[in-house]
Protein backbone atom coordinates (compact mmCIF):
# COMPACT_ATOMS: atom_id res chain seq x y z
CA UNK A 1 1.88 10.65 -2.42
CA UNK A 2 6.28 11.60 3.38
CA UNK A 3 6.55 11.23 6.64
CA UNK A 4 8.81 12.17 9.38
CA UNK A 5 8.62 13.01 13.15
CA UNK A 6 6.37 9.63 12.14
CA UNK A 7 7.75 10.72 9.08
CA UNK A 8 6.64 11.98 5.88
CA UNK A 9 3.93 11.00 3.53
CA UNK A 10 4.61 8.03 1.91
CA UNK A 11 3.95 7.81 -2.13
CA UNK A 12 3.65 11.53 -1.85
CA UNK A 13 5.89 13.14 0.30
CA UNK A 14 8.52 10.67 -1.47
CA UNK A 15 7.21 12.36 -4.16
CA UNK A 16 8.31 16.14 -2.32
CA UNK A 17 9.54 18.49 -5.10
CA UNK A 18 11.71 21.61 -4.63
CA UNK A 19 10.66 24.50 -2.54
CA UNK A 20 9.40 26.99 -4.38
CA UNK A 21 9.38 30.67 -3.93
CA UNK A 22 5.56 31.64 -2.67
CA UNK A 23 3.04 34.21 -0.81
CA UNK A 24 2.41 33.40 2.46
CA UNK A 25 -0.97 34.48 2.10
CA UNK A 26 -2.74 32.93 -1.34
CA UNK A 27 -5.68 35.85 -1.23
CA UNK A 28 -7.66 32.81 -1.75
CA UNK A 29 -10.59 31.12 0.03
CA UNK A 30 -13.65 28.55 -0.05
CA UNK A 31 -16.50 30.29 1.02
CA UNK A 32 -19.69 29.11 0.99
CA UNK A 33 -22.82 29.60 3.20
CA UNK A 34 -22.90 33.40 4.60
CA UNK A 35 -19.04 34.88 4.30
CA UNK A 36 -19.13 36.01 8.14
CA UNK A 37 -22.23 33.76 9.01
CA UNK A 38 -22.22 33.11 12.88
CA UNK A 39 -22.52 29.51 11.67
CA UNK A 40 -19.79 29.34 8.91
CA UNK A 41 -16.89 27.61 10.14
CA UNK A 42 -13.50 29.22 9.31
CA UNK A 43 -10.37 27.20 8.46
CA UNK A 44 -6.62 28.39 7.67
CA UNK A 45 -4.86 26.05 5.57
CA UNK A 46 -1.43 25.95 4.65
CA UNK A 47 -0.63 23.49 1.48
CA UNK A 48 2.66 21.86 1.43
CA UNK A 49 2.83 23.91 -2.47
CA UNK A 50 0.70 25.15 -4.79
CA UNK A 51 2.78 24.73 -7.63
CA UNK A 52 3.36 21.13 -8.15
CA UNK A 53 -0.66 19.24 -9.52
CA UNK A 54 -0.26 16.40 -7.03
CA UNK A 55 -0.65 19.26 -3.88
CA UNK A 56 -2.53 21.91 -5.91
CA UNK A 57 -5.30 19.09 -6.28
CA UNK A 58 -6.04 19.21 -2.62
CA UNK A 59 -6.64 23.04 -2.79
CA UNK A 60 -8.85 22.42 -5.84
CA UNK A 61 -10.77 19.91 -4.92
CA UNK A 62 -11.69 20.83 -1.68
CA UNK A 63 -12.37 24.34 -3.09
CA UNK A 64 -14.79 21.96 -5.44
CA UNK A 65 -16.39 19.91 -2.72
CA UNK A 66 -17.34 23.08 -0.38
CA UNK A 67 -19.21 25.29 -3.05
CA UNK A 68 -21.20 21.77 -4.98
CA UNK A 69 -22.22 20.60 -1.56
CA UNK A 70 -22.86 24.01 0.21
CA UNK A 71 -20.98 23.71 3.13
CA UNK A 72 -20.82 26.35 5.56
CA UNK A 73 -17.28 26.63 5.79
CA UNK A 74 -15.08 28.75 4.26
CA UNK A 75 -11.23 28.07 3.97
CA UNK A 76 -8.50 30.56 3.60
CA UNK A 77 -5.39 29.06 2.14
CA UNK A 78 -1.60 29.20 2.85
CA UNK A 79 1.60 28.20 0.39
CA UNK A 80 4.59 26.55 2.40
CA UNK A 81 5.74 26.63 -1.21
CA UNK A 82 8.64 23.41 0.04
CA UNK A 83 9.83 25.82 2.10
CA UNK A 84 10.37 25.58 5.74
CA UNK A 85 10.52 28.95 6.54
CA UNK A 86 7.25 29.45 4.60
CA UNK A 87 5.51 27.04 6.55
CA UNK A 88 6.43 28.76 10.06
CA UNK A 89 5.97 32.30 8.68
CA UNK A 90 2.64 30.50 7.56
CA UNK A 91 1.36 29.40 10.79
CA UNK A 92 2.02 32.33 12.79
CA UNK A 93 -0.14 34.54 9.82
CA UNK A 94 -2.41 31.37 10.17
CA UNK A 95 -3.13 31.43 14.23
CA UNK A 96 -3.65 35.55 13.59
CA UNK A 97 -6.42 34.47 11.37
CA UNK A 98 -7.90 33.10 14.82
CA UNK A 99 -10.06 30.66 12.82
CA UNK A 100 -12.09 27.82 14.56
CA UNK A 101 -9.51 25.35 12.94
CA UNK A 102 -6.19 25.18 11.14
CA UNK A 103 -5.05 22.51 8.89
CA UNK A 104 -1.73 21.89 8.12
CA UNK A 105 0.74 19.95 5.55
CA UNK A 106 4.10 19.94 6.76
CA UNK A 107 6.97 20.14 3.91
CA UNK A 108 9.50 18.65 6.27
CA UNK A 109 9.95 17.07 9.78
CA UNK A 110 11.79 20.84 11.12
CA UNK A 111 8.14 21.16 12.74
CA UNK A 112 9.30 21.95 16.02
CA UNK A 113 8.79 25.70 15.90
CA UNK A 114 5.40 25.10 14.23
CA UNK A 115 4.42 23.32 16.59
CA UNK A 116 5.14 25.77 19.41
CA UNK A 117 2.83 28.16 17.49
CA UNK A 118 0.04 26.34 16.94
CA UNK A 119 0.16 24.85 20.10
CA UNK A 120 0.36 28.04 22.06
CA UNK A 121 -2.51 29.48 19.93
CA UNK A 122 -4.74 26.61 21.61
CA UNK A 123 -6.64 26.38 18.05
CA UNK A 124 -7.62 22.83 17.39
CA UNK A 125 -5.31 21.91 14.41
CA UNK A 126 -4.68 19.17 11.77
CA UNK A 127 -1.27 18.04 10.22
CA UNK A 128 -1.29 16.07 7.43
CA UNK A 129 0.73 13.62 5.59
CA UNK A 130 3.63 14.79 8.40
CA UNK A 131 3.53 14.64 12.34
CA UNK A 132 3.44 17.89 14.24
CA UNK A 133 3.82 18.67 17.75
CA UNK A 134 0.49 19.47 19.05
CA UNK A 135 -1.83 19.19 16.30
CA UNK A 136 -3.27 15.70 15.92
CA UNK A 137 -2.05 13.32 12.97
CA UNK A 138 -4.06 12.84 10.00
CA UNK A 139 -1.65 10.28 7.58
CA UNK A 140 -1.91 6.92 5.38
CA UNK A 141 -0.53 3.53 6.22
CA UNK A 142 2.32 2.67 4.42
CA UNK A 143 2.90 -0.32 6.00
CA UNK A 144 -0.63 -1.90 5.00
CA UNK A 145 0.09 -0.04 1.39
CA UNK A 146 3.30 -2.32 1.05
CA UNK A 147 1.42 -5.81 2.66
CA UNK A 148 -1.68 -5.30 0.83
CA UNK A 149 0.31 -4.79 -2.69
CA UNK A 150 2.57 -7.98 -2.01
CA UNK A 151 0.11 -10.09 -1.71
CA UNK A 152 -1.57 -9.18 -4.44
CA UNK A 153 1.69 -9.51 -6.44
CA UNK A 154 2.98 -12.57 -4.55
CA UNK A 155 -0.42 -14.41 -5.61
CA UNK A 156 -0.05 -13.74 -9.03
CA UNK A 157 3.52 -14.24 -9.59
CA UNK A 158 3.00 -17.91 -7.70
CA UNK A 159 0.53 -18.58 -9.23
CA UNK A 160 3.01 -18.77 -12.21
CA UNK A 161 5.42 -21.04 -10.74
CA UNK A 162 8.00 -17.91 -9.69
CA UNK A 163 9.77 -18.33 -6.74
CA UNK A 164 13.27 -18.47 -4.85
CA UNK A 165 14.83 -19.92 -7.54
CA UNK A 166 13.42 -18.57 -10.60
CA UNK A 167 13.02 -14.78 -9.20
CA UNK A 168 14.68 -11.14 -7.98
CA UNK A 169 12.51 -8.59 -6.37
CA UNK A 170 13.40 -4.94 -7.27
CA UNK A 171 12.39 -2.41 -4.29
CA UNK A 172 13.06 1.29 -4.78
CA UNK A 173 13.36 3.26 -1.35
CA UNK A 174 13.66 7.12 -0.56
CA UNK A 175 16.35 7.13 1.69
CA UNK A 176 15.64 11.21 2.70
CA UNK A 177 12.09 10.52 2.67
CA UNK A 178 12.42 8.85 6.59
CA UNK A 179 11.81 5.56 7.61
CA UNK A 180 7.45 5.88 7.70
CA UNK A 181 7.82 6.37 3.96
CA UNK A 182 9.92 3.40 3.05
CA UNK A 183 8.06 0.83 5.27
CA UNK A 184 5.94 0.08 1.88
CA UNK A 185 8.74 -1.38 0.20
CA UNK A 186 10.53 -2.92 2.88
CA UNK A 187 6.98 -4.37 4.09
CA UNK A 188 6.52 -5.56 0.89
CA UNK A 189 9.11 -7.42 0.55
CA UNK A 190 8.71 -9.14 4.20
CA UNK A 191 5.16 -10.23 3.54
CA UNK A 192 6.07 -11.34 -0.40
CA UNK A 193 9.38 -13.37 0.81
CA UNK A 194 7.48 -16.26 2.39
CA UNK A 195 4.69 -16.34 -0.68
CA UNK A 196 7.27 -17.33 -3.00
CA UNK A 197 9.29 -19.19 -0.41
CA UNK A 198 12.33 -16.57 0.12
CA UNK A 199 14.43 -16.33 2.92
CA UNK A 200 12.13 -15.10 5.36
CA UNK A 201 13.33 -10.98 6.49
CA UNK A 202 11.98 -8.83 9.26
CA UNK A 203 11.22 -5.44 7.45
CA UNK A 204 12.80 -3.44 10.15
CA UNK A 205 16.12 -4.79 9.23
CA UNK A 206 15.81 -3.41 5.80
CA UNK A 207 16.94 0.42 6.04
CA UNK A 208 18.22 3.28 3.95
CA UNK A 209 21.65 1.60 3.65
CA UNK A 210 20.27 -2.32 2.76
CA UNK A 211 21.56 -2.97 -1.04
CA UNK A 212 21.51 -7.22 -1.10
CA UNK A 213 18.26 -8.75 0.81
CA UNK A 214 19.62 -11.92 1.18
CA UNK A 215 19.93 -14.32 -2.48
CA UNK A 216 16.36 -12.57 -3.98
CA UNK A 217 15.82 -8.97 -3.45
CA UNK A 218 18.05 -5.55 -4.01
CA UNK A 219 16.88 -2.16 -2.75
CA UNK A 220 17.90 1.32 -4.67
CA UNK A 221 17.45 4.33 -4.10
CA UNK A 222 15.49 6.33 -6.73
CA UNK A 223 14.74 9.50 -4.84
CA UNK A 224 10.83 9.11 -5.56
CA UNK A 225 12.14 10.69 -9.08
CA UNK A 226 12.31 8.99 -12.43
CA UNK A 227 15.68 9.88 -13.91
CA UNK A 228 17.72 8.64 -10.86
CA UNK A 229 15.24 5.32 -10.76
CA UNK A 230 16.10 5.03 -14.57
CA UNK A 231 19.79 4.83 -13.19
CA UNK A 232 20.34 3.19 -9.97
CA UNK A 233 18.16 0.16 -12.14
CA UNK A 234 20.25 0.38 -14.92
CA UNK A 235 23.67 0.07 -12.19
CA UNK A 236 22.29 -2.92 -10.76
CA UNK A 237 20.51 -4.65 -13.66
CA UNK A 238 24.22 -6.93 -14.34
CA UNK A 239 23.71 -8.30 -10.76
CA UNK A 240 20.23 -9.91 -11.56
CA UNK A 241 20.85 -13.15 -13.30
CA UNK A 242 19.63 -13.10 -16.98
CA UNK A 243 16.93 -15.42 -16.77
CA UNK A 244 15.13 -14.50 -13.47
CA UNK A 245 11.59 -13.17 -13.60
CA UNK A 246 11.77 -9.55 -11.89
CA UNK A 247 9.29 -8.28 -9.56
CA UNK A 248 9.15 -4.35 -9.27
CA UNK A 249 8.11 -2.55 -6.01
CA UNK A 250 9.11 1.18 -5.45
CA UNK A 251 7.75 3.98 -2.95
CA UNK A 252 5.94 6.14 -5.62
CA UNK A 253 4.82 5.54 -9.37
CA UNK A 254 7.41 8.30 -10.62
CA UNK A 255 10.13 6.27 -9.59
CA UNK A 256 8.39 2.84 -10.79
CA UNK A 257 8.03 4.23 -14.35
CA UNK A 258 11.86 5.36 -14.05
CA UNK A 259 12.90 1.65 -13.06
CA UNK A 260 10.73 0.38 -15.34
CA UNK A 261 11.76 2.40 -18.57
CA UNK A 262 15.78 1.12 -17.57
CA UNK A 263 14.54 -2.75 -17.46
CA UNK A 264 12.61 -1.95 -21.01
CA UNK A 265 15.88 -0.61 -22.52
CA UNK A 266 17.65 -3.44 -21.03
CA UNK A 267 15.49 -6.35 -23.00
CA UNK A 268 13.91 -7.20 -19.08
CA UNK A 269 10.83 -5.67 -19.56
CA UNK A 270 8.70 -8.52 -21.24
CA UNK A 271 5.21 -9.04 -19.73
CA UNK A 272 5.90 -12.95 -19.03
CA UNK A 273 8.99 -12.32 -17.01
CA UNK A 274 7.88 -8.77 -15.16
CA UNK A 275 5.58 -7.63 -12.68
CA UNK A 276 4.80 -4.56 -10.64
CA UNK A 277 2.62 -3.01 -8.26
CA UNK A 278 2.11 1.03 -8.11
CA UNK A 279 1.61 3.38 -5.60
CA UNK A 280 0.33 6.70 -5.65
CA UNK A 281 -3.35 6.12 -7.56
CA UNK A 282 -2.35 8.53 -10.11
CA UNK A 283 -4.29 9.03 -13.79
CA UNK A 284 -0.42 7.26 -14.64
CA UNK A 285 -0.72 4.32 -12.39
CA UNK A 286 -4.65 3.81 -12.70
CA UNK A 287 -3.82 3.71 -16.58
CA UNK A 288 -1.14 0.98 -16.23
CA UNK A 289 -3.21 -1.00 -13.49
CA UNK A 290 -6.19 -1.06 -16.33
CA UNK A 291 -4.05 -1.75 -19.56
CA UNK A 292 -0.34 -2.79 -18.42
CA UNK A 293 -0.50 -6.71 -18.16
CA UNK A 294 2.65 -6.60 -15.95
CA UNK A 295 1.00 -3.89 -13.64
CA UNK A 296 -1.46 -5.86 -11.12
CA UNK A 297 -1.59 -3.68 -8.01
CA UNK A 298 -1.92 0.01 -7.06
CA UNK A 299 -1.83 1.47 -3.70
CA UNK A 300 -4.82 4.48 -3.88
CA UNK A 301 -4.30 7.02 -1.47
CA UNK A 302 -6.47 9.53 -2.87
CA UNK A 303 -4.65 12.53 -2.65
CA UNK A 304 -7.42 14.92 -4.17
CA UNK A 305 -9.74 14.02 -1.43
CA UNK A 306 -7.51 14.72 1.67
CA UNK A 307 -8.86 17.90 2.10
CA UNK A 308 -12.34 16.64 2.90
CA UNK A 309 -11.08 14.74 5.58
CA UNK A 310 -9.24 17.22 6.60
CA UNK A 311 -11.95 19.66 7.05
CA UNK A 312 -14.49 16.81 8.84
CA UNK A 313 -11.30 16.19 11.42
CA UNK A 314 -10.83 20.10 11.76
CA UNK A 315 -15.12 20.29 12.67
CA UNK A 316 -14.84 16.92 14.74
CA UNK A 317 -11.89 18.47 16.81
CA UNK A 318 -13.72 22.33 17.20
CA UNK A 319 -16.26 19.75 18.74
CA UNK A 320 -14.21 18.17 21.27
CA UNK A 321 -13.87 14.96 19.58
CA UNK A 322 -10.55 13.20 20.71
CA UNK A 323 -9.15 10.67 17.96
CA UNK A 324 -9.37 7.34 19.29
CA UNK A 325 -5.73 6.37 17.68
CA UNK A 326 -2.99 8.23 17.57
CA UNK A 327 -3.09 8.73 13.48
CA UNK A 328 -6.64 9.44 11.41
CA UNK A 329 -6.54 7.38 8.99
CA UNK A 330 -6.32 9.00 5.39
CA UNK A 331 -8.19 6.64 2.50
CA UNK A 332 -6.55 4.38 1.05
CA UNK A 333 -6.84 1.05 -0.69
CA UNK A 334 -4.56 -1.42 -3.13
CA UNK A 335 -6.77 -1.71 -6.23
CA UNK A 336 -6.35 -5.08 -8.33
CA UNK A 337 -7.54 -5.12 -11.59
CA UNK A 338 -11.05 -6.57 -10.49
CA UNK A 339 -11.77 -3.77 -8.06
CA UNK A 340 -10.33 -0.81 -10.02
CA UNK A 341 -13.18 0.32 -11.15
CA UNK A 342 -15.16 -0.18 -8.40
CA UNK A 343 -13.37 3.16 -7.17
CA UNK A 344 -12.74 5.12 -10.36
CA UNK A 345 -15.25 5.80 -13.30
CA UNK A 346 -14.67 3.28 -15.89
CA UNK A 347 -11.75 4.38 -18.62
CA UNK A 348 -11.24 7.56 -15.98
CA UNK A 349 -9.19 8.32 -13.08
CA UNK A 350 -11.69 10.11 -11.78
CA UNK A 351 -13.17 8.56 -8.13
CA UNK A 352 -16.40 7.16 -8.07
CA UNK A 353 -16.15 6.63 -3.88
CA UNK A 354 -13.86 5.93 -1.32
CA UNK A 355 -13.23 3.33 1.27
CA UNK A 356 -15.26 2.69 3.96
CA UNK A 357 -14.27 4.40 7.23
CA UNK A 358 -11.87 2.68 9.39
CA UNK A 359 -11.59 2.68 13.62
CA UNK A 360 -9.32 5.06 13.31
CA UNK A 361 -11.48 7.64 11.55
CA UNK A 362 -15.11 6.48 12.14
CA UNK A 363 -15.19 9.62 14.51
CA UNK A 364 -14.93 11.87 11.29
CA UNK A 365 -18.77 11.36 10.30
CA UNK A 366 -19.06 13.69 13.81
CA UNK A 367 -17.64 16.54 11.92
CA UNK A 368 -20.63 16.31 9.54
CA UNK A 369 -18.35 17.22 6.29
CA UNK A 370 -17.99 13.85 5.26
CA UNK A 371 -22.04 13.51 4.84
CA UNK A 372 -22.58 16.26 3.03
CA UNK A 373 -19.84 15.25 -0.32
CA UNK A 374 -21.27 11.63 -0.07
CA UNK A 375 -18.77 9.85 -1.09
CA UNK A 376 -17.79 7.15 1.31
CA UNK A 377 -18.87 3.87 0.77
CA UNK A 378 -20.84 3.07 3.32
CA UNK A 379 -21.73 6.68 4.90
């Protein structure tokens, strides 16, 4: 659920899938209040695709959200379809539509001439998940995502006597994905070293080309993809010493399950010896966090609810609202198996409410969205 110029969007955009071949122009739109109401407030939207079910939700969703709750807005949507091209054809079609807002989510960081566009068009606009020149920054924390899940992870594996001696920590990185995306795993492993007393690292000097961390950690690259997880894990598995306990961190869940399924076929998967924290908040990883023993952490971004706050940051801008930081926080939250279903509807994946706003995006509740779907805690 990558990141670029302050890169890509972190589970996600690891998770980026190949362009596809799209409209520019959907033919579709949210509409409800009075289509052409002097009080309906008009967004373009261009989706990073429509054809993958982790970006389609947004569209969905927020398609959802606007006719149960009423909203007087009305959304016209845009496929980048992966494409770059797409996405600049898309924003010129996009500042023609001269709405009151546009949102926008980037497919890479070649944003330079979409920025120009939007910018010129003096539209208030949104990018999500991936920086853009001119438009503010709406994006999750994968830092926090990476701290929050090791010390989760670090408390239960001390808890059962692992540590420097006894241990190897597995991270899986996205080396295309940018540095924004891979500061979960490489903050993970900072904040997790000194829980089990490992050679304290700075996470900055972990980067795309880091294999050995020291005597206790290797990084791979699994793409954010599950066959070339499966098989950078199943390379490296000789140079983990046969009796270690194995701790398993990666950027996205598709590439966690792909690790995972290599360290099963290798004998290395037993629940008293393994452990693993998710990212993405998936139905997959929400599954394993409930039922998977060895699974006790999972970084929820919820990515079917971006598009409300994307729509209360659009109305907040239109109103001259200036973002108090330089990125909106998107929810998030690292679930334990306590709080899981404190979020999600028991035995579901479906979301019950979201995090409480932040500093960052307290200003959203101006936009007056946010109010109206009633689902954050606290508002």
């Amino acid at each position: 659920m990558h990141r670029p110029v302050r890169l890509v969007v972190a589970a996600c955009s690891a998770l980026l899938l190949a362009a596809t071949a799209a409209c520019g122009d959907s033919g579709n739109s949210s509409d409800a209040g009075a289509a052409g109401g002097s009080g309906t407030f008009k967004i373009s939207f261009s989706n990073y695709t429509e054809s993958a079910p982790l970006f389609r939700v947004i569209h969905t969703n927020l398609d959802k959200a606007v006719k149960d709750t009423g909203a007087d807005v009305k959304v016209k949507w845009y496929d980048n379809g992966g494409d770059p091209a797409k996405m600049l054809q898309n924003a010129q079609l996009m500042v023609r539509d001269k709405p009151d807002a546009i949102v926008i989510y980037p497919v890479s960081n070649a944003t330079q001439g979409v920025g120009k566009v939007l910018g010129d068009s003096k539209i208030p606009c949104v990018s999500v998940n991936l920086d853009t020149a001119t438009c503010q920054f709406l994006n999750i924390d994968n830092r926090a995502l990476g701290e929050g899940t090791a010390k989760i992870v670090g408390d239960v594996a001390k808890q059962r006597g692992w540590n420097a001696s006894n241990t190897t920590v597995l991270i899986g990185q996205n080396a295309a994905a940018g540095e924004q995306v891979n500061d979960c795993v490489s903050y993970f492993y900072s904040t997790i070293a000194p829980i089990l007393g490992m050679e304290p690292v700075d996470a900055k000097a972990i980067t795309a080309t880091t294999t050995k961390i020291g005597a206790n950690a290797i990084q791979f690259d699994g793409g954010s993809q599950l066959q070339p997880s499966f098989d950078a894990v199943k390379n490296l598995l000789p140079s983990v010493p046969k009796g270690n306990n194995i701790i398993l961190y990666t950027v996205n869940n598709d590439s966690t399950k792909g690790a995972l399924r290599a360290l099963e076929d290798a004998g290395r998967g037993d629940q008293a010896k393994l452990l693993m924290g998710g990212l993405g908040g998936d139905e997959g990883g929400i599954k394993a966090l409930r039922d998977d023993p060895r699974w006790v952490a999972e970084g929820d971004i919820f990515v079917s609810w971006w598009g409300e706050y994307a729509v209360a940051m659009a109305q907040a801008l239109a109103k001259g609202k200036t973002p108090p930081k330089d990125v909106t926080a998107l929810p998030q939250i690292v679930l334990d198996k306590k709080t899981v279903d404190q979020y999600h509807q028991p035995g579901s994946v479906d979301v019950k409410q979201l995090p409480p706003l932040d500093p960052s995006n307290e200003y959203l509740r101006d936009g007056g969205f946010l109010q109206l779907v009633k689902n954050i805690k606290g508002l």
